[in-house]
N, C-alpha and C. Protein backbone atom coordinates (compact mmCIF):
# COMPACT_ATOMS: atom_id res chain seq x y z
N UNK A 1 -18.25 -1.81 -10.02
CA UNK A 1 -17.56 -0.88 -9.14
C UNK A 1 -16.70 -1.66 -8.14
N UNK A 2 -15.73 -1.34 -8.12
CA UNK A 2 -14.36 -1.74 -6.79
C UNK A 2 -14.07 -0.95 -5.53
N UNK A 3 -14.60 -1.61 -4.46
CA UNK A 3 -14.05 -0.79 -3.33
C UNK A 3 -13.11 -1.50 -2.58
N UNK A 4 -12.25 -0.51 -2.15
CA UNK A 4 -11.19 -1.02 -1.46
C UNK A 4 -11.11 -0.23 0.02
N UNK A 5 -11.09 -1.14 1.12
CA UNK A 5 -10.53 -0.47 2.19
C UNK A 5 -9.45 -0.86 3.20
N UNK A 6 -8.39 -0.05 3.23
CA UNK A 6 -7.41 -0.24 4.77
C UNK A 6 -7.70 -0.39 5.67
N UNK A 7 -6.94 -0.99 6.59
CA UNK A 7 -6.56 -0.96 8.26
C UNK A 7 -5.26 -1.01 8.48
N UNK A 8 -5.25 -0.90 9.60
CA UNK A 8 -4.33 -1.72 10.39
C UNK A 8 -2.98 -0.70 10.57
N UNK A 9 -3.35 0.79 10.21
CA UNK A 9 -2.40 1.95 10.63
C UNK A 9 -2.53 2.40 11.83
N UNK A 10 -1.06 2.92 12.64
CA UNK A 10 -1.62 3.13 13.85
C UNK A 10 0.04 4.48 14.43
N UNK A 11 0.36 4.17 15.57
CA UNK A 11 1.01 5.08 16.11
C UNK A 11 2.27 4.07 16.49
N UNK A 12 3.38 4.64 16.21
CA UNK A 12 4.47 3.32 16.39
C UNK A 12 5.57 3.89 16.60
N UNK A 13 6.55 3.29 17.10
CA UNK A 13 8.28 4.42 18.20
C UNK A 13 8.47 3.54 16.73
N UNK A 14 9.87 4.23 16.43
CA UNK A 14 10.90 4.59 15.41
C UNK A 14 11.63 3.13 15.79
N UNK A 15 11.46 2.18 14.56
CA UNK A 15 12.12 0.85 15.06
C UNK A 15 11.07 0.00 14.93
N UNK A 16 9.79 0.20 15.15
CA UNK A 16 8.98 -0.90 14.98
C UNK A 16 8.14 -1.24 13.51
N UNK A 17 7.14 -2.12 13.98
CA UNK A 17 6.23 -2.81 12.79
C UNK A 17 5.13 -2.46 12.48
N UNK A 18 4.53 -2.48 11.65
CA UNK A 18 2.54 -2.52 11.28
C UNK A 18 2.67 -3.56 10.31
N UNK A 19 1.55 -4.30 10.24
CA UNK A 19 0.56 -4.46 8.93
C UNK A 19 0.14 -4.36 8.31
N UNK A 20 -0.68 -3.64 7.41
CA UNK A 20 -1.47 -2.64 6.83
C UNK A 20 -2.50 -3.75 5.46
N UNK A 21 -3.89 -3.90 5.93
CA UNK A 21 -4.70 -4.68 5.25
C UNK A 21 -4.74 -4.31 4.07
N UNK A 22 -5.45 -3.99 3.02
CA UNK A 22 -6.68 -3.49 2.14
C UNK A 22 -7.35 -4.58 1.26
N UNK A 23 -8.76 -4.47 1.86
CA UNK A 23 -9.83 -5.77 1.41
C UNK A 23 -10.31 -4.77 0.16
N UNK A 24 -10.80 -5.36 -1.07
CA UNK A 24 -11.43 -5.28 -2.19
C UNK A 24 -12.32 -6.33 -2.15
N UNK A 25 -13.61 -5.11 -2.99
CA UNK A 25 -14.31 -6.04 -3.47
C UNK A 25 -14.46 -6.07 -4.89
N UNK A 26 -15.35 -7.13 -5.55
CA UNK A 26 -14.92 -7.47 -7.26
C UNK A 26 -14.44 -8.61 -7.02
N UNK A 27 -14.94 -9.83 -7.99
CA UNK A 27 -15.30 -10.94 -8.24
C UNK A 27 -14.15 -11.39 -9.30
N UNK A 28 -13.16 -10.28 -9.64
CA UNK A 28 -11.93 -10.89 -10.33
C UNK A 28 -10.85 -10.38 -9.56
N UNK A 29 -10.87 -10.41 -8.49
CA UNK A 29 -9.39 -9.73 -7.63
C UNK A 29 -8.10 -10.32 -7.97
N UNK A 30 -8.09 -11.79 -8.25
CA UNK A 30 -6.53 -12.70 -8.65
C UNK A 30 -6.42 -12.09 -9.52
N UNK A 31 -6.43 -11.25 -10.26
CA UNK A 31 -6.31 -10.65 -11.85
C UNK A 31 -5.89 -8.70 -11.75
N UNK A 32 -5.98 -8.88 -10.45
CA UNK A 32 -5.94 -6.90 -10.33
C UNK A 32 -4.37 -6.80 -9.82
N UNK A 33 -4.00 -6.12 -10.62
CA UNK A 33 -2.66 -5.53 -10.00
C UNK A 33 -2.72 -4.47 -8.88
N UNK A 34 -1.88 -4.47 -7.79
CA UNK A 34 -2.64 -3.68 -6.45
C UNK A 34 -0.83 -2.85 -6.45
N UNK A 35 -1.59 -1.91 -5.83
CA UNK A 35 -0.16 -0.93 -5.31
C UNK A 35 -0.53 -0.02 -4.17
N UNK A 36 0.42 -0.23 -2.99
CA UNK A 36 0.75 0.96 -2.20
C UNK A 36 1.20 2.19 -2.18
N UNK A 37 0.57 3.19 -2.08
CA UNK A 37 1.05 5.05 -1.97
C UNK A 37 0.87 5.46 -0.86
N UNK A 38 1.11 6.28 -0.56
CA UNK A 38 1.52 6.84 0.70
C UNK A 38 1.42 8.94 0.44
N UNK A 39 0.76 9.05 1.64
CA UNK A 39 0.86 10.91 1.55
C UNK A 39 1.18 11.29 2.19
N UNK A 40 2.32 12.42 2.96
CA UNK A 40 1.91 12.98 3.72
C UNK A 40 2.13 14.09 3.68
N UNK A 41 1.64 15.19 4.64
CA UNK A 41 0.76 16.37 4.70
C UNK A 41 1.93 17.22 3.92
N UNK A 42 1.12 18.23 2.77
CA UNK A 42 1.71 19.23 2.05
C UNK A 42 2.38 18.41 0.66
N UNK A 43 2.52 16.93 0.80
CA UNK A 43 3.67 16.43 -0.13
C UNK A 43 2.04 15.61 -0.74
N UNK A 44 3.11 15.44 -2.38
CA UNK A 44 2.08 14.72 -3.41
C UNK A 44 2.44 12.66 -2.84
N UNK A 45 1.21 12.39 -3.47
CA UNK A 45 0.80 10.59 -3.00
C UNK A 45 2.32 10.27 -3.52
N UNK A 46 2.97 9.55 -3.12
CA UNK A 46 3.96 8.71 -3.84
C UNK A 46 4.05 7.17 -3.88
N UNK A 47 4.96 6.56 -4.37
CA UNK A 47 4.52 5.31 -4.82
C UNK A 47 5.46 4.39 -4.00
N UNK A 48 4.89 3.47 -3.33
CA UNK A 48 5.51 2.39 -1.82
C UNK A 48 5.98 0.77 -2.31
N UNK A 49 4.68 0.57 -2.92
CA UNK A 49 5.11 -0.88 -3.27
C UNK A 49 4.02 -1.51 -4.62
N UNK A 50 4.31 -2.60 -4.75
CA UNK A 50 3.16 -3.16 -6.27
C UNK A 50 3.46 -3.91 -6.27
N UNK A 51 2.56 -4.98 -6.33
CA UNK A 51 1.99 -6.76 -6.87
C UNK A 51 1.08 -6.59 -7.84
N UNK A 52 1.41 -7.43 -8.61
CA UNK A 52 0.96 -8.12 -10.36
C UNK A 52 0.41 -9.38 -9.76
N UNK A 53 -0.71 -9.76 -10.70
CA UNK A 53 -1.44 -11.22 -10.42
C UNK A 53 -0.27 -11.90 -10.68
N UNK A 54 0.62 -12.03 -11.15
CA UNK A 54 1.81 -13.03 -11.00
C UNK A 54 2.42 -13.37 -9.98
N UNK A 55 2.18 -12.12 -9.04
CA UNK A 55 2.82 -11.74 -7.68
C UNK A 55 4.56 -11.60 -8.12
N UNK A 56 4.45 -10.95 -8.91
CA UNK A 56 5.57 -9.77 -9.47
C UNK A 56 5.80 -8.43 -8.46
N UNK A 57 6.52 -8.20 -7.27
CA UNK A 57 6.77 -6.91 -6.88
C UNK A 57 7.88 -5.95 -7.15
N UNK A 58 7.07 -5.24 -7.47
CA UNK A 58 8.22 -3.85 -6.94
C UNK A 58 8.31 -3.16 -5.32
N UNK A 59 9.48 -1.79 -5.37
CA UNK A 59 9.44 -1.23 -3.89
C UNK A 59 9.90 -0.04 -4.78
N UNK A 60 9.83 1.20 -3.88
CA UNK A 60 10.03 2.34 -3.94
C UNK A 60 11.75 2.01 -3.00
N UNK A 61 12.97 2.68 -3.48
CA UNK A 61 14.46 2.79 -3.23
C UNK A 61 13.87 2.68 -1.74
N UNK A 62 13.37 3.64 -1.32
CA UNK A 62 13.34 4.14 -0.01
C UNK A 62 12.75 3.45 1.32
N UNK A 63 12.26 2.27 0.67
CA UNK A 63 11.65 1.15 1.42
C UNK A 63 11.79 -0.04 1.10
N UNK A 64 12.99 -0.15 0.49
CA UNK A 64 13.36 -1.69 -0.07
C UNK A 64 14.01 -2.15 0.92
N UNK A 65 13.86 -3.79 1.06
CA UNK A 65 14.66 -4.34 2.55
C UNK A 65 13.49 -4.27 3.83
N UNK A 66 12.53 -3.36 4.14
CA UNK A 66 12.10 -2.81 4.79
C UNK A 66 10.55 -2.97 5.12
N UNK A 67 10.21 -3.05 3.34
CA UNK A 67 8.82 -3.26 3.37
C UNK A 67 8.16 -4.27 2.63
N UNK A 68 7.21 -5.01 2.68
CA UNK A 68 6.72 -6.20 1.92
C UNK A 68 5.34 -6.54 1.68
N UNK A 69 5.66 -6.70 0.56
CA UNK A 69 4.01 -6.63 -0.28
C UNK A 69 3.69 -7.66 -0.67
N UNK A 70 2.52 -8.37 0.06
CA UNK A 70 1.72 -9.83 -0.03
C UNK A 70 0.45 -9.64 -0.82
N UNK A 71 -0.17 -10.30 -1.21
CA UNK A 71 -1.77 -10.68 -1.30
C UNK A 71 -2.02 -12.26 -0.64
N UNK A 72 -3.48 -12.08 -0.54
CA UNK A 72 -4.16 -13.27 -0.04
C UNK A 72 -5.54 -13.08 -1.33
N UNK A 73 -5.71 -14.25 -2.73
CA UNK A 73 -6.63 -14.34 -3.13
C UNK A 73 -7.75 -14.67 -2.63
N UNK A 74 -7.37 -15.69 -2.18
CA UNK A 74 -9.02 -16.43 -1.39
C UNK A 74 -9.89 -15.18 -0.61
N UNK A 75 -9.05 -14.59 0.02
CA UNK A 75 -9.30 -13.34 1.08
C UNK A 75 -9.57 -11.77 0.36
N UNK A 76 -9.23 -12.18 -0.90
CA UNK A 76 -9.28 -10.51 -1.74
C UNK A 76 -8.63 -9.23 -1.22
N UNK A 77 -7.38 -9.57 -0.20
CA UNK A 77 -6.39 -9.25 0.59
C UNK A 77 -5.55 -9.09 0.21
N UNK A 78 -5.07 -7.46 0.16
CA UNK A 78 -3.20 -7.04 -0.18
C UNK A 78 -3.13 -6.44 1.00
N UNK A 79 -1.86 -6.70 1.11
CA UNK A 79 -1.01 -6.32 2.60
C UNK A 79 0.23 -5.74 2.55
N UNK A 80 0.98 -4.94 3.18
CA UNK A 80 2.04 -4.67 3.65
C UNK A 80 2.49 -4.36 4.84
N UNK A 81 3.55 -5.20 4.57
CA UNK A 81 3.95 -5.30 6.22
C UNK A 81 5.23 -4.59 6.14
N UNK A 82 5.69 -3.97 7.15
CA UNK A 82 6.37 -2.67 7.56
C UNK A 82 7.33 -2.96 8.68
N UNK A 83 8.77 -2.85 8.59
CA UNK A 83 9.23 -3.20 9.21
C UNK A 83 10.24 -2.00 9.65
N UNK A 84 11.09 -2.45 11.07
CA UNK A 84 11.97 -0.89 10.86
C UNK A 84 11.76 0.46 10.41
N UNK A 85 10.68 0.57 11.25
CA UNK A 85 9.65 2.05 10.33
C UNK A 85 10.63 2.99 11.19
N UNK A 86 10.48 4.17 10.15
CA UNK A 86 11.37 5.62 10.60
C UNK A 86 10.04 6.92 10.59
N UNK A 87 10.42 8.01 11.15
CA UNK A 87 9.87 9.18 11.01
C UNK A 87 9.50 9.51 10.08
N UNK A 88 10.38 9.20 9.17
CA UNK A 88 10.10 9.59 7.30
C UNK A 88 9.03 8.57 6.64
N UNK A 89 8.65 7.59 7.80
CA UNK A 89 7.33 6.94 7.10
C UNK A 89 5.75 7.37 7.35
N UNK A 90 5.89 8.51 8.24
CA UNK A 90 4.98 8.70 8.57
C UNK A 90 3.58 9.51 7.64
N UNK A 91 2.70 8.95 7.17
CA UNK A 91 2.31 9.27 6.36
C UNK A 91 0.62 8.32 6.56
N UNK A 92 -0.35 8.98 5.27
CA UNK A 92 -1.64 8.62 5.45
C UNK A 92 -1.41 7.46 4.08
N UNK A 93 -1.34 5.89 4.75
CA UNK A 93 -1.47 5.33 3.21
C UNK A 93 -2.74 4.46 2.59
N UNK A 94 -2.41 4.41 1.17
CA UNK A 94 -3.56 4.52 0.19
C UNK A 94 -3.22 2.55 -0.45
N UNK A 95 -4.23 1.92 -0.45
CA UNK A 95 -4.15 0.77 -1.54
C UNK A 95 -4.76 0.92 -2.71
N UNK A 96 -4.40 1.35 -4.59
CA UNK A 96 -5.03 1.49 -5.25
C UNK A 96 -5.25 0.34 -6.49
N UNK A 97 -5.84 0.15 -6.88
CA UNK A 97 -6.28 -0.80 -8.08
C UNK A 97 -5.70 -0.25 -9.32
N UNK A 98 -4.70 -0.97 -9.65
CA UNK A 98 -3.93 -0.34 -10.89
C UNK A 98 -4.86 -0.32 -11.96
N UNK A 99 -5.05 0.47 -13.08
CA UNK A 99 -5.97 0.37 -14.32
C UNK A 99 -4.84 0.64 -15.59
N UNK A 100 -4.10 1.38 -15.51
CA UNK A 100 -3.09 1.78 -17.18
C UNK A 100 -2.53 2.56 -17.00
N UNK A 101 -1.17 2.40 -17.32
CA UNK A 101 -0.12 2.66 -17.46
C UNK A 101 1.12 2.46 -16.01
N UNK A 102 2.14 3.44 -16.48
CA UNK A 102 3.33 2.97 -15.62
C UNK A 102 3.23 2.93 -13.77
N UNK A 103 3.06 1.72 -13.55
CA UNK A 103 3.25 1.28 -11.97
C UNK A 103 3.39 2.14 -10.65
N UNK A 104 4.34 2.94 -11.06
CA UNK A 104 4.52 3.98 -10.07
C UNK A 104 4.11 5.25 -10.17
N UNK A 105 2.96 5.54 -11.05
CA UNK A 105 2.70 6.60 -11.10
C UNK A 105 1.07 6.98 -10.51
N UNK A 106 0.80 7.35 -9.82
CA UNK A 106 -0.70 7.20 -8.68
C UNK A 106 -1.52 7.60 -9.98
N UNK A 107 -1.79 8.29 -11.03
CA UNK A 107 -2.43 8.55 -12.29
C UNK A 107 -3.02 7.41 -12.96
N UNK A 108 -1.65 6.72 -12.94
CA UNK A 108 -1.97 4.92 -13.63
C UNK A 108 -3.09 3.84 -12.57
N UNK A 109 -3.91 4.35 -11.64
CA UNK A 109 -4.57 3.66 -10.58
C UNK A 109 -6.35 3.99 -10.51
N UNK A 110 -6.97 3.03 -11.23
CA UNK A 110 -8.45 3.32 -10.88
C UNK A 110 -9.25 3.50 -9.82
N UNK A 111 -8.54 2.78 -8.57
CA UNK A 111 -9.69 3.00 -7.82
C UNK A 111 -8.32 3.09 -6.51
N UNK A 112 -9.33 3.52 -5.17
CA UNK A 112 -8.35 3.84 -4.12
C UNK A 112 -9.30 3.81 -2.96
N UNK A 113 -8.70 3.29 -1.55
CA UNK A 113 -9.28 3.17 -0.31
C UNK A 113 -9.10 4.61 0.23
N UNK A 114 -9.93 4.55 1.33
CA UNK A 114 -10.12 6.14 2.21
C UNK A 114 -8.63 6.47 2.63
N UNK A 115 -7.77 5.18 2.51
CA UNK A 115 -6.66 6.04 3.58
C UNK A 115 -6.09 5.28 5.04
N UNK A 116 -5.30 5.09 5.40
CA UNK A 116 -5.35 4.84 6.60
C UNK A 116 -4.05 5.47 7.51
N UNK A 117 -3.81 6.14 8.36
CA UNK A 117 -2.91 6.88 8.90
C UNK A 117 -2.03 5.97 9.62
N UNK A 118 -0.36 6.01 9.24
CA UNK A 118 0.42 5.79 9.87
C UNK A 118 1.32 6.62 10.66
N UNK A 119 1.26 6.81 11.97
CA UNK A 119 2.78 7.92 12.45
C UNK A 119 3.82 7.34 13.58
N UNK A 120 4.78 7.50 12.81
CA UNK A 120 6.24 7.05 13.33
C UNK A 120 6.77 7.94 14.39
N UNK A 121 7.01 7.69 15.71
CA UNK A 121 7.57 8.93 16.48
C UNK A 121 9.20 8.41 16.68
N UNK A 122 9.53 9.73 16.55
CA UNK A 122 11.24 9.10 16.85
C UNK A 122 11.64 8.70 18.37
């Protein structure tokens, strides 16, 4: 079993930064492909960012330039860091453990953290 959990969401003016942790556990983490989603209220999870054990990323159009997706193996640590955040980022986000199929689709993801709330005020 894989658990994963966030931090590091918080309340932020229109213009600034976060971090955003998510620690896993599982004894083959260099090998898990990890991806960022994001919800917010009334709207379906959508898809933010993705690292491949190659450290291969993608971004969602809407956060390219903007947002950046690390891991730390030793640490069993994926991160994104958030820059120039807008209103339109405001949202509850998710780190999930990819399992099969296409990258951006939250379906293609086995496992997922509680969540962690980000809100952008203008």
């Amino acid at each position: 079993q894989v658990q994963l959990v966030e931090s590091g969401g918080g309340l932020v003016q229109a213009g600034g930064s976060l971090r955003l942790s998510c620690v896993v556990s599982g004894r083959a983490f260099s090998s898990y492909l990890m991806g960022w989603f994001r919800q917010a209220p009334g709207k379906e999870r959508e898809f933010v960012a993705f690292i491949s054990s190659g450290l291969m990323t993608l971004y969602a159009d809407s956060v390219k330039g903007r947002f950046t997706i690390t891991r730390d193996n030793a640490k069993s640590t994926v991160y994104l860091e958030m820059n120039r955040l807008e209103p339109q980022d405001t949202a509850v986000y998710y780190c999930g453990k990819h399992g099969l199929g296409e990258y951006r689709l939250a379906h293609s993801y086995a496992y997922w953290g509680q969540g962690t709330q980000v809100t952008v005020s203008s």
